[in-house]
C-alpha atoms as a PDB file:
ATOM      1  CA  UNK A   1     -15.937  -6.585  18.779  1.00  0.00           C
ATOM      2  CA  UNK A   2     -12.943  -4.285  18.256  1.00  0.00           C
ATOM      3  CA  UNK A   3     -12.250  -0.826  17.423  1.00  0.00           C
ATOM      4  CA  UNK A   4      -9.497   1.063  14.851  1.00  0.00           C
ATOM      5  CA  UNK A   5      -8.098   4.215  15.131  1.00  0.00           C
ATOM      6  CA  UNK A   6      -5.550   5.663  12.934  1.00  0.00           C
ATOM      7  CA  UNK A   7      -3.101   8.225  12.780  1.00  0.00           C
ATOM      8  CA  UNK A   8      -0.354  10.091  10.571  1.00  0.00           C
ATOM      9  CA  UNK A   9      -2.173   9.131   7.587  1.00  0.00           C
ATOM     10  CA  UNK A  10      -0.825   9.610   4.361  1.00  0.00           C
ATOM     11  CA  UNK A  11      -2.286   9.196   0.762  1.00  0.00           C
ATOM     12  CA  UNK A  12       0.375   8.148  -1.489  1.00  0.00           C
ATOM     13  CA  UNK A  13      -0.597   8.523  -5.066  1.00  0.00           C
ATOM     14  CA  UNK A  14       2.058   7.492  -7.871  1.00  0.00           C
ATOM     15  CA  UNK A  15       2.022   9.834 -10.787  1.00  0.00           C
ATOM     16  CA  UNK A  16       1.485   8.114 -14.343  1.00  0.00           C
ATOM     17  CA  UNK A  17       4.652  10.563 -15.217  1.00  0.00           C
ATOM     18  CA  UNK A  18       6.498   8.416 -12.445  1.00  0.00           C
ATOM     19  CA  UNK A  19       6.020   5.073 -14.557  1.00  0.00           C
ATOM     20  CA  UNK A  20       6.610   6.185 -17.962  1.00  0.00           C
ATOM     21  CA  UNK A  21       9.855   8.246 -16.809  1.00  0.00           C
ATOM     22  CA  UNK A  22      11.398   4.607 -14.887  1.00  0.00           C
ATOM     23  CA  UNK A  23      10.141   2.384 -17.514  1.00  0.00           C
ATOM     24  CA  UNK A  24      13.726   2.056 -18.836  1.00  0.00           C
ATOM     25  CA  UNK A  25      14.982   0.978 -15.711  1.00  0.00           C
ATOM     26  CA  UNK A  26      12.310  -1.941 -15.667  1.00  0.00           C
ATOM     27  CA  UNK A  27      14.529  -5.229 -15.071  1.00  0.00           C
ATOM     28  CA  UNK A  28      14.181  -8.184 -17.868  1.00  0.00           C
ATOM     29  CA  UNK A  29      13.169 -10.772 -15.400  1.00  0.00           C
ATOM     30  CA  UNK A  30       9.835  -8.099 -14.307  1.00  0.00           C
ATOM     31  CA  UNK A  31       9.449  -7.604 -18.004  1.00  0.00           C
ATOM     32  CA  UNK A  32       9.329 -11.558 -18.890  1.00  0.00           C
ATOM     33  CA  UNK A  33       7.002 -11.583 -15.527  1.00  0.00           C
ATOM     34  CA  UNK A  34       4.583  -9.523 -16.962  1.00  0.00           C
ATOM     35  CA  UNK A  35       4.435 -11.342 -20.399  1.00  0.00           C
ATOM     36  CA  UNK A  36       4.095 -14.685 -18.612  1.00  0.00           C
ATOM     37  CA  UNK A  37       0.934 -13.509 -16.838  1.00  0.00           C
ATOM     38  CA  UNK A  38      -0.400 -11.722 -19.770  1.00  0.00           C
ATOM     39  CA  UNK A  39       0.059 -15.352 -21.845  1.00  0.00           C
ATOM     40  CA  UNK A  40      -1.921 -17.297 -19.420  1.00  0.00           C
ATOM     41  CA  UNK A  41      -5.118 -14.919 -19.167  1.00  0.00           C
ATOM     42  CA  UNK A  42      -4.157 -12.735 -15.938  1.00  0.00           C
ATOM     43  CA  UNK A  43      -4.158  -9.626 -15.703  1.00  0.00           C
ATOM     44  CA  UNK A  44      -1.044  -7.647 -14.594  1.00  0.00           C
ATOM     45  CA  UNK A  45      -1.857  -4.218 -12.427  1.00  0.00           C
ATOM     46  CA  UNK A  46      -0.018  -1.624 -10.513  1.00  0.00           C
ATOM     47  CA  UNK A  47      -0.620   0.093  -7.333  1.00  0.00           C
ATOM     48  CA  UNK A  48      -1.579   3.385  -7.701  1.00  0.00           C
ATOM     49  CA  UNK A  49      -2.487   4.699  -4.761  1.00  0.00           C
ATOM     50  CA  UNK A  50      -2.812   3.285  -1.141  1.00  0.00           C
ATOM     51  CA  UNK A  51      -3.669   4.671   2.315  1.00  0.00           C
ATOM     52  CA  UNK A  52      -0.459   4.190   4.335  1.00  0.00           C
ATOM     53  CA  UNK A  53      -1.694   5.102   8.700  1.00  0.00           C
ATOM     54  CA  UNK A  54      -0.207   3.829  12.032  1.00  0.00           C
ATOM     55  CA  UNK A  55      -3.243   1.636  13.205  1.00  0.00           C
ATOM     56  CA  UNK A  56      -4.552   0.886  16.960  1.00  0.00           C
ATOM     57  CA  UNK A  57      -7.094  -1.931  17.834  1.00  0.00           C
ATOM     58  CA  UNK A  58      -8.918  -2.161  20.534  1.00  0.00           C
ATOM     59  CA  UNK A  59     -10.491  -5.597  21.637  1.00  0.00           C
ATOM     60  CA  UNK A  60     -13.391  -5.294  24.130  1.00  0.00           C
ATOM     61  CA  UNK A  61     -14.132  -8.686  25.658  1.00  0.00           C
ATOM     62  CA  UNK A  62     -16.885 -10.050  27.417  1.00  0.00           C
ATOM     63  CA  UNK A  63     -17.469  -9.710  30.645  1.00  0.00           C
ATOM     64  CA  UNK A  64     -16.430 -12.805  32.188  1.00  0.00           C
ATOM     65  CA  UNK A  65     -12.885 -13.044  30.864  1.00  0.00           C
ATOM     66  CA  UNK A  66     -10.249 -12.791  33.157  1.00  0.00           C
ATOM     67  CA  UNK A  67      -6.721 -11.188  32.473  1.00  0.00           C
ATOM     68  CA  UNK A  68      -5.007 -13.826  31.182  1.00  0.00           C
ATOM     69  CA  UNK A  69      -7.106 -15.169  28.463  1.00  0.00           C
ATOM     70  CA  UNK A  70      -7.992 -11.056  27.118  1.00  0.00           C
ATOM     71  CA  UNK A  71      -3.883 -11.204  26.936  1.00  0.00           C
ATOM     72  CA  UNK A  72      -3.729 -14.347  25.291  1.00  0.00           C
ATOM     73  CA  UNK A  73      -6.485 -13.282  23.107  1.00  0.00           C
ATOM     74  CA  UNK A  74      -4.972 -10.100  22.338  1.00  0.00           C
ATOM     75  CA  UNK A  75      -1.793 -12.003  21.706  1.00  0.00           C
ATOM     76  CA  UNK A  76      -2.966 -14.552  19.423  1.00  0.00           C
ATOM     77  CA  UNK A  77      -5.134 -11.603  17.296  1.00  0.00           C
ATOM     78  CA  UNK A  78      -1.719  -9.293  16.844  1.00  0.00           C
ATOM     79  CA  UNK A  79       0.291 -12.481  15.779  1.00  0.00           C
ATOM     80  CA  UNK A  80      -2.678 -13.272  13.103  1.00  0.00           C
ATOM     81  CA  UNK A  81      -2.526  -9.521  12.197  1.00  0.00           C
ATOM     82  CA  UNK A  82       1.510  -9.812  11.853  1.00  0.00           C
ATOM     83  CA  UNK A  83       1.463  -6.914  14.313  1.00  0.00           C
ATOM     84  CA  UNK A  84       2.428  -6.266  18.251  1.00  0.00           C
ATOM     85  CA  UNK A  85       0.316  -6.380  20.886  1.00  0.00           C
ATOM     86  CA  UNK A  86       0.375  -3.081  23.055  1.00  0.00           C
ATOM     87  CA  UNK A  87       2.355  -4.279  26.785  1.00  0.00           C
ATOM     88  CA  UNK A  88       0.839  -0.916  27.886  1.00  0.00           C
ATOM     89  CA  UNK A  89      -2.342  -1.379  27.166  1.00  0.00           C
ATOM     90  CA  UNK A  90      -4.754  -4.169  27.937  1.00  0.00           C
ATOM     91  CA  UNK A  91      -6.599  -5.550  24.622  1.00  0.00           C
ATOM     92  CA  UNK A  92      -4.731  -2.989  22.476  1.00  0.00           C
ATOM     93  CA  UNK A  93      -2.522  -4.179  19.049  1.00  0.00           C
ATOM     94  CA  UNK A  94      -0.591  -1.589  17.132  1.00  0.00           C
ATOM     95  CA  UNK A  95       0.630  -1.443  13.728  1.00  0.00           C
ATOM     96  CA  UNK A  96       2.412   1.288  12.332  1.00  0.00           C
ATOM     97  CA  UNK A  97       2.683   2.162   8.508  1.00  0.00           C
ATOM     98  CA  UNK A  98       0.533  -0.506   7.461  1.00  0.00           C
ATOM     99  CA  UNK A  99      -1.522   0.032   3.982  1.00  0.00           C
ATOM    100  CA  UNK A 100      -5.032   0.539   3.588  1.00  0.00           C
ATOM    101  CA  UNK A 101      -7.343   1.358   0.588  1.00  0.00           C
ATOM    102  CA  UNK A 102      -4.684  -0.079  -1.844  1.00  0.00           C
ATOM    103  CA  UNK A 103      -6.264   1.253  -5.708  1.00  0.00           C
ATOM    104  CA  UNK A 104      -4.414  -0.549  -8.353  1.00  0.00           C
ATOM    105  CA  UNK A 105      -4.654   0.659 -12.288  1.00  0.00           C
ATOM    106  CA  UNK A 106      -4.244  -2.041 -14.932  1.00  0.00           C
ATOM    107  CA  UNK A 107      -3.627   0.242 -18.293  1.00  0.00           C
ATOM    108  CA  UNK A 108      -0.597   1.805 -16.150  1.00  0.00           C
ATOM    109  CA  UNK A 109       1.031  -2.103 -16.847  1.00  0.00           C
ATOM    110  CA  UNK A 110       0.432  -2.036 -20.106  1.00  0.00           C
ATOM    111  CA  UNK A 111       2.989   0.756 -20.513  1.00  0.00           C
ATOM    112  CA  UNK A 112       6.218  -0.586 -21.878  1.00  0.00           C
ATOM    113  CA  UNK A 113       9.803   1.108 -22.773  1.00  0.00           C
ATOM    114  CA  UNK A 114       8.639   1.114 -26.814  1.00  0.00           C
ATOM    115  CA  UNK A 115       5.452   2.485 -26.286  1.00  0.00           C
ATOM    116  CA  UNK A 116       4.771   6.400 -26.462  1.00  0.00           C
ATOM    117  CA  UNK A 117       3.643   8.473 -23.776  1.00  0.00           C
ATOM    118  CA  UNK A 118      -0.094   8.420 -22.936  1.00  0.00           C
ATOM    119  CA  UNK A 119       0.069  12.289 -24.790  1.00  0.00           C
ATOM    120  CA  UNK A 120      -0.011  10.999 -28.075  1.00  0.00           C
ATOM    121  CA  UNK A 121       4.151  11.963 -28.511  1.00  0.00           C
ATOM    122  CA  UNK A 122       6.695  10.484 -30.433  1.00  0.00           C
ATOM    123  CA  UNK A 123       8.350   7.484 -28.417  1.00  0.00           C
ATOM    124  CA  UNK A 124      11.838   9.695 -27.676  1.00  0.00           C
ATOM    125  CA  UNK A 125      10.122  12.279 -25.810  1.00  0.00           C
ATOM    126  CA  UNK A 126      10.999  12.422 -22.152  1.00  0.00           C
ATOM    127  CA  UNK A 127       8.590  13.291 -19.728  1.00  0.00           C
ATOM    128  CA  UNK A 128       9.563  15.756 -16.605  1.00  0.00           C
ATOM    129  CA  UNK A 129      11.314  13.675 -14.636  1.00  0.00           C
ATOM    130  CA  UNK A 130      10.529  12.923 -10.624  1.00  0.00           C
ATOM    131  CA  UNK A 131      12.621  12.786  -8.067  1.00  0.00           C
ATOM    132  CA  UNK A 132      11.162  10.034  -6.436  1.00  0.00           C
ATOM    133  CA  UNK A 133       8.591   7.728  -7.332  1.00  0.00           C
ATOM    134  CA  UNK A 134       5.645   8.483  -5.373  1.00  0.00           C
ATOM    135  CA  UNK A 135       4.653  11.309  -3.478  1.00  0.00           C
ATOM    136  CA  UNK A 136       1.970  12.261  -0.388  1.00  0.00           C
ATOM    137  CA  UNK A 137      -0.388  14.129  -1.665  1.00  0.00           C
ATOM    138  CA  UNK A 138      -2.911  14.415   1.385  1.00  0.00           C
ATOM    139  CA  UNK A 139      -1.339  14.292   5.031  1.00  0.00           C
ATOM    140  CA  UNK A 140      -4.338  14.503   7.517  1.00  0.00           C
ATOM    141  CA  UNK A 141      -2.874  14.787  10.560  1.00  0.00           C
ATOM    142  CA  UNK A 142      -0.373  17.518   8.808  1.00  0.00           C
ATOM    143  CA  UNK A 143      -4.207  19.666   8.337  1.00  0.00           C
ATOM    144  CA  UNK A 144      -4.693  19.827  11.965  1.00  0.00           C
END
């Protein structure tokens, strides 16, 4: 059994605005991607939103284990994880900035540089552009 804790969580949310002002900065090769997938029946998606949080495990053990096999344990569960196991703490693996609750949006890959804005406009009209392309828009441990 294990538990999770997280901290310095973020939502990151990207704004539909973001994708239709950078679609002219979408490389051929991502462009000829897309098309390949949508010719063989897949469907293409972007990311959205995700969770992004520092993560801490804790592994409880039974009671018989001794040290070395809860580190070895511990050891071989961080390097499955791709993450560290904590040298300070006994059964503890860390992660930080890992993603969570990824939420993907399939119409947003449909978008391409000929096709108008989602607001019905003609295909010249520029949207307000970003200066970056996603943004936190909930920061819980900023609330407390």
């Amino acid at each position: 059994m294990s538990r999770v804790s997280l901290s310095n969580v973020k939502l990151v949310e990207l704004p539909d605005s973001v994708v239709f002002d950078l679609i002219g900065q979408r490389k051929s090769t991502c462009a000829k991607a897309i098309e390949f997938r949508r010719r063989n029946g897949q469907h293409v998606s972007i990311v959205k939103s995700v969770i992004q949080a520092n993560a801490r495990y804790k592994l409880q053990f039974a009671g018989g284990a001794d040290a070395k096999t809860r580190a070895d344990m511990t050891s071989r569960v961080a390097a499955d994880l791709g993450l560290t196991a904590n040298e300070r703490a006994e059964g503890e693996i860390q992660g930080e900035g890992l993603f969570w609750g990824v939420r993907d949006d399939s119409s947003l890959a449909t978008i391409s540089y000929s096709q108008p804005p989602s607001t019905g406009a003609r295909t010249d009209h520029k949207l307000l552009p970003t200066d970056r392309p996603a943004k936190v828009i909930l920061d819980v441990d900023s609330r407390r």
